[in-house]
PDB file of N, CA and C in Angstrom:
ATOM      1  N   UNK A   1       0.700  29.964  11.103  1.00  0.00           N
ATOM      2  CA  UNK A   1       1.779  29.852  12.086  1.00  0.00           C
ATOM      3  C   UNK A   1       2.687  28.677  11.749  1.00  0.00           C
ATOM      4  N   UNK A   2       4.070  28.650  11.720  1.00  0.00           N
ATOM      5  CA  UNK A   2       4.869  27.910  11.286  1.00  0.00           C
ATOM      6  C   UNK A   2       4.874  26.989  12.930  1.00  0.00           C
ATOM      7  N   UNK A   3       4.856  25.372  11.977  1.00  0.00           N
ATOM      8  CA  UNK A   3       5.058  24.185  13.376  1.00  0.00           C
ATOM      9  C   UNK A   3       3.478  23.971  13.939  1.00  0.00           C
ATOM     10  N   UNK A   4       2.288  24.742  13.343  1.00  0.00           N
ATOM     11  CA  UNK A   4       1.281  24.294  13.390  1.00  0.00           C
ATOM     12  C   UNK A   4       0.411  23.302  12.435  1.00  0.00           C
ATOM     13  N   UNK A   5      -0.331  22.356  12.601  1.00  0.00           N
ATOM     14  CA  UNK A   5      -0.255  21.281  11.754  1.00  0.00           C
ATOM     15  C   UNK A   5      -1.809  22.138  10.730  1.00  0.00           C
ATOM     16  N   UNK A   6      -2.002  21.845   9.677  1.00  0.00           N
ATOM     17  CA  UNK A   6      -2.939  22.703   8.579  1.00  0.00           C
ATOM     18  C   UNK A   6      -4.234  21.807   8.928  1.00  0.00           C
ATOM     19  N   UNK A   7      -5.428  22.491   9.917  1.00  0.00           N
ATOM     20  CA  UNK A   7      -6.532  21.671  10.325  1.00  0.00           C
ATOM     21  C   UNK A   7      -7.475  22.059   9.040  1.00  0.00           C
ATOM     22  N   UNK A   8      -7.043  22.218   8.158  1.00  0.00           N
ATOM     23  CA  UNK A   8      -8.660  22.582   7.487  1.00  0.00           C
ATOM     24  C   UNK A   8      -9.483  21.430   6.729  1.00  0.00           C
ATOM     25  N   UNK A   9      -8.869  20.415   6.581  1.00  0.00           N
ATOM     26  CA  UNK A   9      -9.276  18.999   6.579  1.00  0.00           C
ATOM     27  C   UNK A   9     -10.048  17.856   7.810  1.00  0.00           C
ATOM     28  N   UNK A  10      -9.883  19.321   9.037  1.00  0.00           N
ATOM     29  CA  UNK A  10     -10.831  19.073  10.254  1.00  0.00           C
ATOM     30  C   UNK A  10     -11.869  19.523  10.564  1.00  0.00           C
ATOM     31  N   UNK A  11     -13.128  18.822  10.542  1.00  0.00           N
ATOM     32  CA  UNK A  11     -14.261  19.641  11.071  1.00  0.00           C
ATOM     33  C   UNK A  11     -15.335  18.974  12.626  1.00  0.00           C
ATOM     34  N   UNK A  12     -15.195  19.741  13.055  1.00  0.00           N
ATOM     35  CA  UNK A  12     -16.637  19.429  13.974  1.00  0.00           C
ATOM     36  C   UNK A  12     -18.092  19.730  13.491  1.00  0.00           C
ATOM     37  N   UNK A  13     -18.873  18.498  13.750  1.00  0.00           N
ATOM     38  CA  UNK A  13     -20.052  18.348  13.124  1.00  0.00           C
ATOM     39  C   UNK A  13     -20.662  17.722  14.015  1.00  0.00           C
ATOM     40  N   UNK A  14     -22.304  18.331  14.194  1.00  0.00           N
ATOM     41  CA  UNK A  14     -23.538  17.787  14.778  1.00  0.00           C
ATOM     42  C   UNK A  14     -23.846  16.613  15.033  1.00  0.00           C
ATOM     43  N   UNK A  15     -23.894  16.270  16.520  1.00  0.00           N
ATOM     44  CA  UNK A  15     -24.219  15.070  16.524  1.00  0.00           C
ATOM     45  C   UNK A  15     -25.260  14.530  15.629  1.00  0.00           C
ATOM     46  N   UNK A  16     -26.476  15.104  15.396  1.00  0.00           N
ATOM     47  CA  UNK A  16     -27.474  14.454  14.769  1.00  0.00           C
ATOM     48  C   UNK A  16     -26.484  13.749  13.450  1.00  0.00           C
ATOM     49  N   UNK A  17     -25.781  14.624  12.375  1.00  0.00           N
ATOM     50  CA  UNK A  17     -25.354  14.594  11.236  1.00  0.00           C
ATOM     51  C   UNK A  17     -24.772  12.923  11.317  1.00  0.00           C
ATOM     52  N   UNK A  18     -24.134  13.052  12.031  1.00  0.00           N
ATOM     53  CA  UNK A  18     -22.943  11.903  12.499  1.00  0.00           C
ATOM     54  C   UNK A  18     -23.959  10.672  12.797  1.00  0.00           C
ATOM     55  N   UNK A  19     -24.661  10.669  13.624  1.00  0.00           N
ATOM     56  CA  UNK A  19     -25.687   9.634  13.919  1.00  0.00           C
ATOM     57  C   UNK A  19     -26.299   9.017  12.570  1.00  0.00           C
ATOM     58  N   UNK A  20     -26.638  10.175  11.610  1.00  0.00           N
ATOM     59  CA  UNK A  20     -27.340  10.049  10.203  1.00  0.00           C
ATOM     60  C   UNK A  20     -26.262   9.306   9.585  1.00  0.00           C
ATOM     61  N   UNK A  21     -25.140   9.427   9.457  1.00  0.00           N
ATOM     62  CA  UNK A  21     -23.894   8.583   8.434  1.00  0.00           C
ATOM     63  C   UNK A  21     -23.816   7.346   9.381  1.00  0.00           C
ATOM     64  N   UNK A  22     -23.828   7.064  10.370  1.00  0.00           N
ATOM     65  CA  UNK A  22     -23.301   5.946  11.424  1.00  0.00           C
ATOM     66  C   UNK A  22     -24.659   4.702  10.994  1.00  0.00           C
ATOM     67  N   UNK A  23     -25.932   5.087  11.085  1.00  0.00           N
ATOM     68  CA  UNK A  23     -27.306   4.567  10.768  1.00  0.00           C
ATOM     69  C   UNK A  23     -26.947   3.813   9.045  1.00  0.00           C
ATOM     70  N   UNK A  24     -26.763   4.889   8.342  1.00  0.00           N
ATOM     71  CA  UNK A  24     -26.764   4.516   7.144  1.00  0.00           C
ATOM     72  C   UNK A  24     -25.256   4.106   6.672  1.00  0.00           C
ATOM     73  N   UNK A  25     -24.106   3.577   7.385  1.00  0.00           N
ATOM     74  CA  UNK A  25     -22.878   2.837   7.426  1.00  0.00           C
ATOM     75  C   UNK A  25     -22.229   3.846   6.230  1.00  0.00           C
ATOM     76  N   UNK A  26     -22.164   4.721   6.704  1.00  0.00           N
ATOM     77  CA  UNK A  26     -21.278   5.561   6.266  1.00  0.00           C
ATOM     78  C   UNK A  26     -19.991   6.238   6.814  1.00  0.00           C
ATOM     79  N   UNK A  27     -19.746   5.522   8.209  1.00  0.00           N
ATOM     80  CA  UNK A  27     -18.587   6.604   9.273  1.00  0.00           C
ATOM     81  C   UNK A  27     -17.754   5.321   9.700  1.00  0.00           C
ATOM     82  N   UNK A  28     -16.512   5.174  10.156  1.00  0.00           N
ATOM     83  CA  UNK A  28     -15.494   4.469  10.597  1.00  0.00           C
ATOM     84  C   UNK A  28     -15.862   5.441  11.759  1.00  0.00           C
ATOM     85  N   UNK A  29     -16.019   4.658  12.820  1.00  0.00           N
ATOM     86  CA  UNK A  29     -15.923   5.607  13.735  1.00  0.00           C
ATOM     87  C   UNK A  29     -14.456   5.547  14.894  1.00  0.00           C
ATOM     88  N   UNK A  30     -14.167   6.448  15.206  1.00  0.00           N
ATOM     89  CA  UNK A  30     -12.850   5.794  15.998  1.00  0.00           C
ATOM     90  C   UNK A  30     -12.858   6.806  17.638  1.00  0.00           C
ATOM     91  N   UNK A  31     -13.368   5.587  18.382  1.00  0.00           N
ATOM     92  CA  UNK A  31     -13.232   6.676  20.054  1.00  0.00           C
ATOM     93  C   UNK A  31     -11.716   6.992  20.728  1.00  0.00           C
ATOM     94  N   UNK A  32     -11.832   7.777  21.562  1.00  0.00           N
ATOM     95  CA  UNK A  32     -10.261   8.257  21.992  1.00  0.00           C
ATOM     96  C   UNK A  32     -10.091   8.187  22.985  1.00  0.00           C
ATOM     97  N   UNK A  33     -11.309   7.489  24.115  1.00  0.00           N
ATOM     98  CA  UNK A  33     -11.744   7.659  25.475  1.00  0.00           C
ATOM     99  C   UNK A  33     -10.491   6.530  26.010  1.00  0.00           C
ATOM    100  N   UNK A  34     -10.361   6.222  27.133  1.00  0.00           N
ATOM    101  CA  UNK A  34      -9.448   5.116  27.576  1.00  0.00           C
ATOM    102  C   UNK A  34     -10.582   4.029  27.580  1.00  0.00           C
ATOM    103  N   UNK A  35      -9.279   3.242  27.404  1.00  0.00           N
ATOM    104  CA  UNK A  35     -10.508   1.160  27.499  1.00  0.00           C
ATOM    105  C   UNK A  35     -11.073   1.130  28.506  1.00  0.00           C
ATOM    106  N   UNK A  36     -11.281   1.709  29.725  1.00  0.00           N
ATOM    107  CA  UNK A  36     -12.278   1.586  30.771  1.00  0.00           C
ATOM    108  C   UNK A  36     -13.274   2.567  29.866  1.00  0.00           C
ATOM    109  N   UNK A  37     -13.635   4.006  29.865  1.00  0.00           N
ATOM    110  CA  UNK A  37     -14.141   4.549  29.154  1.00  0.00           C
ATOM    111  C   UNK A  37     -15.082   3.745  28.311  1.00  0.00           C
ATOM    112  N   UNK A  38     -14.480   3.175  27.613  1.00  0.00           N
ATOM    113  CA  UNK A  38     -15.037   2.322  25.701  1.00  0.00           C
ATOM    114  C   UNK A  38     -15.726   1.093  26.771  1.00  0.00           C
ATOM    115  N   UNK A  39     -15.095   0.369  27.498  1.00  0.00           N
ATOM    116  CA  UNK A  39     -15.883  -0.840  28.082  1.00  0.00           C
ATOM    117  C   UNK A  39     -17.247  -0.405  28.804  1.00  0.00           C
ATOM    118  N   UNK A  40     -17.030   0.529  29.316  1.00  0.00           N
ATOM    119  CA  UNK A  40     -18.042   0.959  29.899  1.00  0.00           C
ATOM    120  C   UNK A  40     -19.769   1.334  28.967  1.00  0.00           C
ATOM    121  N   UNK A  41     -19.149   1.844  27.690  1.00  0.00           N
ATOM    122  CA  UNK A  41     -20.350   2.430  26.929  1.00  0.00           C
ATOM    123  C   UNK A  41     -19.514   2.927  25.706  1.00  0.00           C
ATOM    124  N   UNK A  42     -20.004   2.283  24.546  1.00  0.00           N
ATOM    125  CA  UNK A  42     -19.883   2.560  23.166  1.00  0.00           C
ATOM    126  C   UNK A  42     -20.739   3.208  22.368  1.00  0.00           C
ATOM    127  N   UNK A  43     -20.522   3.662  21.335  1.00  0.00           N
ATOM    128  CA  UNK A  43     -21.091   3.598  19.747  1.00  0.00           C
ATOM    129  C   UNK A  43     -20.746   1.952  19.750  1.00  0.00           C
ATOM    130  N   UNK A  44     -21.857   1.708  18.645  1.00  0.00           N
ATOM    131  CA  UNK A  44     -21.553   0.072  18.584  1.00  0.00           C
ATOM    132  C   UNK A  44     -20.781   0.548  16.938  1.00  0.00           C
ATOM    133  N   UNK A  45     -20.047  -0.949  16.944  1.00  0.00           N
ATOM    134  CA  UNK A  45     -19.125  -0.413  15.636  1.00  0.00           C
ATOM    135  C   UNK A  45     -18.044   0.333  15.922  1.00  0.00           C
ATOM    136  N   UNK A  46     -17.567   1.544  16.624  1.00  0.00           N
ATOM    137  CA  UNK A  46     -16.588   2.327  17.363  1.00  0.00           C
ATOM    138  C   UNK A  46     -15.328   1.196  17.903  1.00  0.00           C
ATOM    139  N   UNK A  47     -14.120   2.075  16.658  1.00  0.00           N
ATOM    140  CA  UNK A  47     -13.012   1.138  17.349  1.00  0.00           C
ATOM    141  C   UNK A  47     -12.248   2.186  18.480  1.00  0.00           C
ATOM    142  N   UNK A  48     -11.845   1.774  19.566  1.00  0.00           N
ATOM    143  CA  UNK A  48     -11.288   2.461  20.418  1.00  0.00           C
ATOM    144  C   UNK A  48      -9.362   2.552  19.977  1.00  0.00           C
ATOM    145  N   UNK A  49      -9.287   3.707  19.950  1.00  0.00           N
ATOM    146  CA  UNK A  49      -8.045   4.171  19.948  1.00  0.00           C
ATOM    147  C   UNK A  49      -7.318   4.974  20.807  1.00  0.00           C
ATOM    148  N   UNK A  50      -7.238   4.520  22.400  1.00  0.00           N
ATOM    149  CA  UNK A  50      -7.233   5.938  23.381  1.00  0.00           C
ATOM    150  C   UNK A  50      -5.684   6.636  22.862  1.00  0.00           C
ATOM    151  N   UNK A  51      -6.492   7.895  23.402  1.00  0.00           N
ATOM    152  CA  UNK A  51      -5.586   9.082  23.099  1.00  0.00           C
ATOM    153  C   UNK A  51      -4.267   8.911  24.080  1.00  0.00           C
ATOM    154  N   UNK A  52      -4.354   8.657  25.092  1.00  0.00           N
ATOM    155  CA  UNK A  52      -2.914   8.357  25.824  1.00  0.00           C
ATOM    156  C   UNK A  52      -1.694   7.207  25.117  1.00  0.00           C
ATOM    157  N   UNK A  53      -2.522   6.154  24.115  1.00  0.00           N
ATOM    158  CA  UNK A  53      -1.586   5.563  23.137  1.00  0.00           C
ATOM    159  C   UNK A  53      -1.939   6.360  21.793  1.00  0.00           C
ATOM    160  N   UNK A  54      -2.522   7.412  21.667  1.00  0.00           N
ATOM    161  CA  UNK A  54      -2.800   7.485  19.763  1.00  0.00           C
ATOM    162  C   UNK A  54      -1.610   7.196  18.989  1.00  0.00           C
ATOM    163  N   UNK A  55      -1.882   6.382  18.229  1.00  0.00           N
ATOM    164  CA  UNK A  55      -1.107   6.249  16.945  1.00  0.00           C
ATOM    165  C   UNK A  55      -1.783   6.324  15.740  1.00  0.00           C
ATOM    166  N   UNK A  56      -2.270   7.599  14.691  1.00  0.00           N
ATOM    167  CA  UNK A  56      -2.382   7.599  13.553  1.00  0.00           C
ATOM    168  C   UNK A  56      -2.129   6.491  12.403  1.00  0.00           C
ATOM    169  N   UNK A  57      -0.887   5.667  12.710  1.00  0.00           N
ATOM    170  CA  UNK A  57      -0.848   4.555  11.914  1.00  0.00           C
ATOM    171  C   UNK A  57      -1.680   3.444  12.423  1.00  0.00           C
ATOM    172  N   UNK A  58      -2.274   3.431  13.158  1.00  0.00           N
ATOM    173  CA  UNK A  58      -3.533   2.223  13.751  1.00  0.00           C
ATOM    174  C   UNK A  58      -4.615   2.863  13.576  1.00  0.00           C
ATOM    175  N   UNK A  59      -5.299   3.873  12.702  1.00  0.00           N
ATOM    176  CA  UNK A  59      -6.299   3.865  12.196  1.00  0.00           C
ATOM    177  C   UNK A  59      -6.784   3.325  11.197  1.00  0.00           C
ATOM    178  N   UNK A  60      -8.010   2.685  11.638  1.00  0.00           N
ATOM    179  CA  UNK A  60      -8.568   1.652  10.635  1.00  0.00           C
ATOM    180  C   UNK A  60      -8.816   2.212   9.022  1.00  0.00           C
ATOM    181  N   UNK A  61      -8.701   1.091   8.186  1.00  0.00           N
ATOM    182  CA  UNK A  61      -8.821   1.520   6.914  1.00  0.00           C
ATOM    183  C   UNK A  61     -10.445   2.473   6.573  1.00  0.00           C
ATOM    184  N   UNK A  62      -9.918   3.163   5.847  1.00  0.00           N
ATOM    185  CA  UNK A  62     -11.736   4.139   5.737  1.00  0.00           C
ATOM    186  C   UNK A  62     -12.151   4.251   4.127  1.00  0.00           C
ATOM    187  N   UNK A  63     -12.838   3.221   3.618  1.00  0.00           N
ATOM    188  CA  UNK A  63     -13.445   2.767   2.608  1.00  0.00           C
ATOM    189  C   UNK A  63     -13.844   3.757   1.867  1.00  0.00           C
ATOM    190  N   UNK A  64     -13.956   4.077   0.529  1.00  0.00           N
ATOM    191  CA  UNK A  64     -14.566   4.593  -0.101  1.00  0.00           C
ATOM    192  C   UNK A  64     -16.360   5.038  -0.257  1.00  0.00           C
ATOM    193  N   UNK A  65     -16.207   6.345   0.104  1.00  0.00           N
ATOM    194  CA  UNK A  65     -17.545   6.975   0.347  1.00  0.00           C
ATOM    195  C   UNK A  65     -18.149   6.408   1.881  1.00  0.00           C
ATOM    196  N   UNK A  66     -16.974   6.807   2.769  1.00  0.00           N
ATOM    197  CA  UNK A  66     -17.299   6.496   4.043  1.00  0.00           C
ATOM    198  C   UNK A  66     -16.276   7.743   5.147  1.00  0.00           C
ATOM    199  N   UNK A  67     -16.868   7.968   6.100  1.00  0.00           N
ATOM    200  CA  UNK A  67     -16.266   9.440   6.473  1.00  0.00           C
ATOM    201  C   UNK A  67     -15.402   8.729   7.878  1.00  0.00           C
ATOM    202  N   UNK A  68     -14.558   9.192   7.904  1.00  0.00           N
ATOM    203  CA  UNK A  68     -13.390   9.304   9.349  1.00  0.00           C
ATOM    204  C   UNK A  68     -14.071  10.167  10.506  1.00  0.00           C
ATOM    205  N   UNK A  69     -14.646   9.377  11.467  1.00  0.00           N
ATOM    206  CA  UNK A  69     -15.459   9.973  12.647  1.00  0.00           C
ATOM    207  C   UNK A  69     -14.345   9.905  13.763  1.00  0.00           C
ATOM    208  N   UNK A  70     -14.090  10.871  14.513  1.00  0.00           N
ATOM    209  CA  UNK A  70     -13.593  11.163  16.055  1.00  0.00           C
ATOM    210  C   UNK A  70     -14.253  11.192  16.939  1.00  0.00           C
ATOM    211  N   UNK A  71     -14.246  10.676  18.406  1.00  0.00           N
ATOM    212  CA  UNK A  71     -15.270  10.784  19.196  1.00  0.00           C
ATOM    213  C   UNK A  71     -14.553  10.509  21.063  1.00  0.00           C
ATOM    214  N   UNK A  72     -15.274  11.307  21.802  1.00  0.00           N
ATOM    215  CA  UNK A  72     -14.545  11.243  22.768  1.00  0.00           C
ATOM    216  C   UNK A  72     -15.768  11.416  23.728  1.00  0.00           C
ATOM    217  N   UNK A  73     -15.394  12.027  24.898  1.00  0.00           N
ATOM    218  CA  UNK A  73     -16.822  11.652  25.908  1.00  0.00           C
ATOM    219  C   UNK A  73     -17.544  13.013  25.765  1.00  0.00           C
ATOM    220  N   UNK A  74     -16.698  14.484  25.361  1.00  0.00           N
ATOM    221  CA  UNK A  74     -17.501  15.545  25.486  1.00  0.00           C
ATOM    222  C   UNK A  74     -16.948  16.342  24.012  1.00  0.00           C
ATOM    223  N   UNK A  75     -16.048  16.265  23.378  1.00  0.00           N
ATOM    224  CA  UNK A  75     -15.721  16.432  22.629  1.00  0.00           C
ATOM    225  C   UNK A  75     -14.023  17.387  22.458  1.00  0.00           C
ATOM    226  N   UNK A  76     -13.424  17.093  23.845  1.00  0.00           N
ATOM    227  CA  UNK A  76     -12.647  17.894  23.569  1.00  0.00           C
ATOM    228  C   UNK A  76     -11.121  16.826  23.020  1.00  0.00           C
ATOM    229  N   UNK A  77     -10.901  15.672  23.697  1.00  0.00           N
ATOM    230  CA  UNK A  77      -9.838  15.141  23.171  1.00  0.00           C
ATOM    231  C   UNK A  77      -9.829  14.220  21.839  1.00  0.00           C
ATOM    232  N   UNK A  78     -10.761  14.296  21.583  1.00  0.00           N
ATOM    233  CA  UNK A  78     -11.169  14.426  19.994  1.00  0.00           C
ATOM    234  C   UNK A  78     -10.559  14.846  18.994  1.00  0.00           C
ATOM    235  N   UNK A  79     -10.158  15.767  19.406  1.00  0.00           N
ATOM    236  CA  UNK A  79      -9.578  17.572  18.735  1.00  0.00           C
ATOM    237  C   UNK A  79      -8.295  17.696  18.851  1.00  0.00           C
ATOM    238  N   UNK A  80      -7.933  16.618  20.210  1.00  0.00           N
ATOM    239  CA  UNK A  80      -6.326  16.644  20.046  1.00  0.00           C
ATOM    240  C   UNK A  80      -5.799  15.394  19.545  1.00  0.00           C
ATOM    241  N   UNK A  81      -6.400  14.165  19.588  1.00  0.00           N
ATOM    242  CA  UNK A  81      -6.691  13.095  18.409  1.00  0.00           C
ATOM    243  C   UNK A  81      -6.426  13.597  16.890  1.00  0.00           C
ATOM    244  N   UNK A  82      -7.081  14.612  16.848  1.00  0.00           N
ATOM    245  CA  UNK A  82      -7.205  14.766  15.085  1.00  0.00           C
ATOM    246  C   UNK A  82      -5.802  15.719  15.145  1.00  0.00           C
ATOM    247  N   UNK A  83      -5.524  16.576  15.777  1.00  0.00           N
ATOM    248  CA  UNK A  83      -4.542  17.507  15.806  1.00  0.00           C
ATOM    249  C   UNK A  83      -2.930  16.365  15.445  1.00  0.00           C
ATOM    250  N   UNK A  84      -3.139  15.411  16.547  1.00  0.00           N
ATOM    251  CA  UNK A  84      -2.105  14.279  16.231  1.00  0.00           C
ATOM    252  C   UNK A  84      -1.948  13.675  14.975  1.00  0.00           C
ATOM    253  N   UNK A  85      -3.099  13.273  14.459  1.00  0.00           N
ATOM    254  CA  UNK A  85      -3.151  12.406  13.199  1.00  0.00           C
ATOM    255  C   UNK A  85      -2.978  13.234  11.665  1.00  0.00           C
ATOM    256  N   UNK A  86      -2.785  14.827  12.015  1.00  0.00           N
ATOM    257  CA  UNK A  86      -2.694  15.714  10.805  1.00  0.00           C
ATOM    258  C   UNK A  86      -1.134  16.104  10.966  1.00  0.00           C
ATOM    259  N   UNK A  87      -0.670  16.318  12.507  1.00  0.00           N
ATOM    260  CA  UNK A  87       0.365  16.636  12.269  1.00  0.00           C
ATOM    261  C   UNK A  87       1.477  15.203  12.374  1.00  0.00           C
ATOM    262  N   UNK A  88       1.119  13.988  12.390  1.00  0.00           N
ATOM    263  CA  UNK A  88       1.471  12.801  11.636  1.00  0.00           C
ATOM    264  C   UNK A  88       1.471  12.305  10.403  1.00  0.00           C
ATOM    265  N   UNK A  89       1.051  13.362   9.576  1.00  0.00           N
ATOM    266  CA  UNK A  89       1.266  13.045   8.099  1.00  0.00           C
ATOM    267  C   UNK A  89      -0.805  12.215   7.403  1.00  0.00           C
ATOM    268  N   UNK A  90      -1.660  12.501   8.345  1.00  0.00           N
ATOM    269  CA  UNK A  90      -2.876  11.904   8.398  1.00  0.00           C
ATOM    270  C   UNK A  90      -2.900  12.972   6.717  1.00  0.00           C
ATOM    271  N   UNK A  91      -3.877  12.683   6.280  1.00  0.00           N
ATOM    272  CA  UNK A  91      -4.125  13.679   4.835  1.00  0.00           C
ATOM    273  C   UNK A  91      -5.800  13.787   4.972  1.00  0.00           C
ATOM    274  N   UNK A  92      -6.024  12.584   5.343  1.00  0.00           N
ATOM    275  CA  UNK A  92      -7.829  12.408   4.555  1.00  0.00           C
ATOM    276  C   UNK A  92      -8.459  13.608   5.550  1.00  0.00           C
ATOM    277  N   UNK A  93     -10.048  13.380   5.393  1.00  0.00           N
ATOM    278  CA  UNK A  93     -10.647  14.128   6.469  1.00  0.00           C
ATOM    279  C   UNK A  93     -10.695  13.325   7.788  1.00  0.00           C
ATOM    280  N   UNK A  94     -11.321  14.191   8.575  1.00  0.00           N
ATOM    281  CA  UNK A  94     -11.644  13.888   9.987  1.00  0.00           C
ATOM    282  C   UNK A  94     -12.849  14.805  10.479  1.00  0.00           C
ATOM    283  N   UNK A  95     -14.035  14.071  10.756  1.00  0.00           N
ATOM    284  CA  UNK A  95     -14.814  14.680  11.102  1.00  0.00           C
ATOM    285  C   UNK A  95     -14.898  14.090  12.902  1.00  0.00           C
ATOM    286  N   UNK A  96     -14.647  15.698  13.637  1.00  0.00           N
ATOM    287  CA  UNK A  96     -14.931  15.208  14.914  1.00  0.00           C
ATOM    288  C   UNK A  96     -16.480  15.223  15.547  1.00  0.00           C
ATOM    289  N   UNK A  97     -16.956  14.761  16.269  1.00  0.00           N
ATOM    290  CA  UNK A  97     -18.455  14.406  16.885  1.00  0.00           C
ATOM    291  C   UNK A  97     -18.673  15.543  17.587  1.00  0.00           C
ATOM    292  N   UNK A  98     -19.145  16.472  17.510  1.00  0.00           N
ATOM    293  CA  UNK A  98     -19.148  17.634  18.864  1.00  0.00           C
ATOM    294  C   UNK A  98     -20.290  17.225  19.482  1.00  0.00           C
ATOM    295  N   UNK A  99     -19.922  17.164  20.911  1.00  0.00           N
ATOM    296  CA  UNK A  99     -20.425  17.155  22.400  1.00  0.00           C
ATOM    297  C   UNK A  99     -20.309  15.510  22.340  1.00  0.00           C
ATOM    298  N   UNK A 100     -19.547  15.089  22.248  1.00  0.00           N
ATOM    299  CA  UNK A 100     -18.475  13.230  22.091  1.00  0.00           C
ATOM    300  C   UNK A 100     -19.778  12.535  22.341  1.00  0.00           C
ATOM    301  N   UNK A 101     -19.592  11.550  23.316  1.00  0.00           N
ATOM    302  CA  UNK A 101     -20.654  10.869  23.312  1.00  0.00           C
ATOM    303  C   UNK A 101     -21.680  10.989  23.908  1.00  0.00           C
ATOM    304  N   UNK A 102     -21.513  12.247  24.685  1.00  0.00           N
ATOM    305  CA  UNK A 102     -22.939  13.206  25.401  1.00  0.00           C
ATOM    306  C   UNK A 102     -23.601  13.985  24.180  1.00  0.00           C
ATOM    307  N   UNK A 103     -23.440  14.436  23.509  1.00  0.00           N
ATOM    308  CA  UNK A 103     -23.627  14.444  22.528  1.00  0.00           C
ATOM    309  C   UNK A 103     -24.945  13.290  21.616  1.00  0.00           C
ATOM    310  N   UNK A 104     -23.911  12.599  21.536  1.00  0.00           N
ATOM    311  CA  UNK A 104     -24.752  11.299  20.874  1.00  0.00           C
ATOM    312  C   UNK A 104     -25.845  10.619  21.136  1.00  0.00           C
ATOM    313  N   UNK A 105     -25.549  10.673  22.731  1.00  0.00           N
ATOM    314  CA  UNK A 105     -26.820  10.107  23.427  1.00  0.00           C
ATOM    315  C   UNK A 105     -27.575  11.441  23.957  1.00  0.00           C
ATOM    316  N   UNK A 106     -27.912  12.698  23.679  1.00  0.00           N
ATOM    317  CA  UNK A 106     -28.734  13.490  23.230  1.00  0.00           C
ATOM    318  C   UNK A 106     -29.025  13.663  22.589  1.00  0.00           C
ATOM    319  N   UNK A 107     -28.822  13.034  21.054  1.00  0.00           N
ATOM    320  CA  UNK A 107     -29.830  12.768  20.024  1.00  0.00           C
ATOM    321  C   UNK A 107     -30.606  11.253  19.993  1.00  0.00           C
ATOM    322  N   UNK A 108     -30.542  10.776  20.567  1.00  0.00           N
ATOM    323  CA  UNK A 108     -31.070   9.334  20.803  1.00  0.00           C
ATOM    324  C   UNK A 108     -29.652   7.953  20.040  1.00  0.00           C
ATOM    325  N   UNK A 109     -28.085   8.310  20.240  1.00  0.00           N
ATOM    326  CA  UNK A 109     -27.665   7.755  19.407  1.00  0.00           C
ATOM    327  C   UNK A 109     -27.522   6.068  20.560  1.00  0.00           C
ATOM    328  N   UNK A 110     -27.611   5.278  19.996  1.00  0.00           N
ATOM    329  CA  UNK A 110     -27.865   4.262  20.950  1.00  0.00           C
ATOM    330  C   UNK A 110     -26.107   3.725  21.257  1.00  0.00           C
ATOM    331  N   UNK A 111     -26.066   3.102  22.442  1.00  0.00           N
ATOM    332  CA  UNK A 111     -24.750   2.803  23.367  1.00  0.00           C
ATOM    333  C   UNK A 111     -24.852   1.235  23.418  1.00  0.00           C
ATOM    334  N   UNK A 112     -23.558   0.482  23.515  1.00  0.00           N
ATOM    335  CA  UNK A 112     -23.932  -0.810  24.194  1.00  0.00           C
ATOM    336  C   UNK A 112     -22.925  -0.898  25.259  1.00  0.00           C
TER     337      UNK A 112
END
């Protein structure tokens, strides 16, 4: 569809998976929740980027052999996070967290 941004550089992936790269410092993680949201309960490490300001150019640098994580409270504005940052000229991947941070903390992913 013309004026749709090309997601195939987007995927949703298992919380467990995501927990496994986050453990072994492999994920930039970036939340989308609002700063009450993020103050309330994190991923530790998780930079907050809420989606009501997203700006694609304030995503943190993502190191070599380290994955671009999305994350939100259930997983849906996540998806419009990444939708923003592809049709902003974003290139790399984006792996979003499915089931956000309910999700996470149903695999035992720990919060602070």
């Amino acid at each position: 569809m013309a004026g749709r941004p090309d997601l195939s550089h987007v995927h949703i992936v298992p919380p467990y998976d995501i927990k496994r790269w986050v453990e072994a410092g492999e994920a930039v993680v970036v939340d989308v929740r609002e700063p009450d949201e993020f103050a309330a309960e994190a991923i530790p490490g998780a930079v907050n980027l809420p989606l009501s300001s997203f700006d694609p150019a304030r995503l943190p640098p993502v190191p070599e052999g380290k994955r671009l994580v999305f994350h939100c409270r259930s997983g849906v504005r996540c998806g419009t996070a990444a939708e923003r940052a592809v049709a902003l000229g974003y290139e790399g991947e984006i792996f979003r967290l499915e089931g956000g941070i309910f999700g996470w903390k149903m695999v035992g992913g720990k919060t602070r």
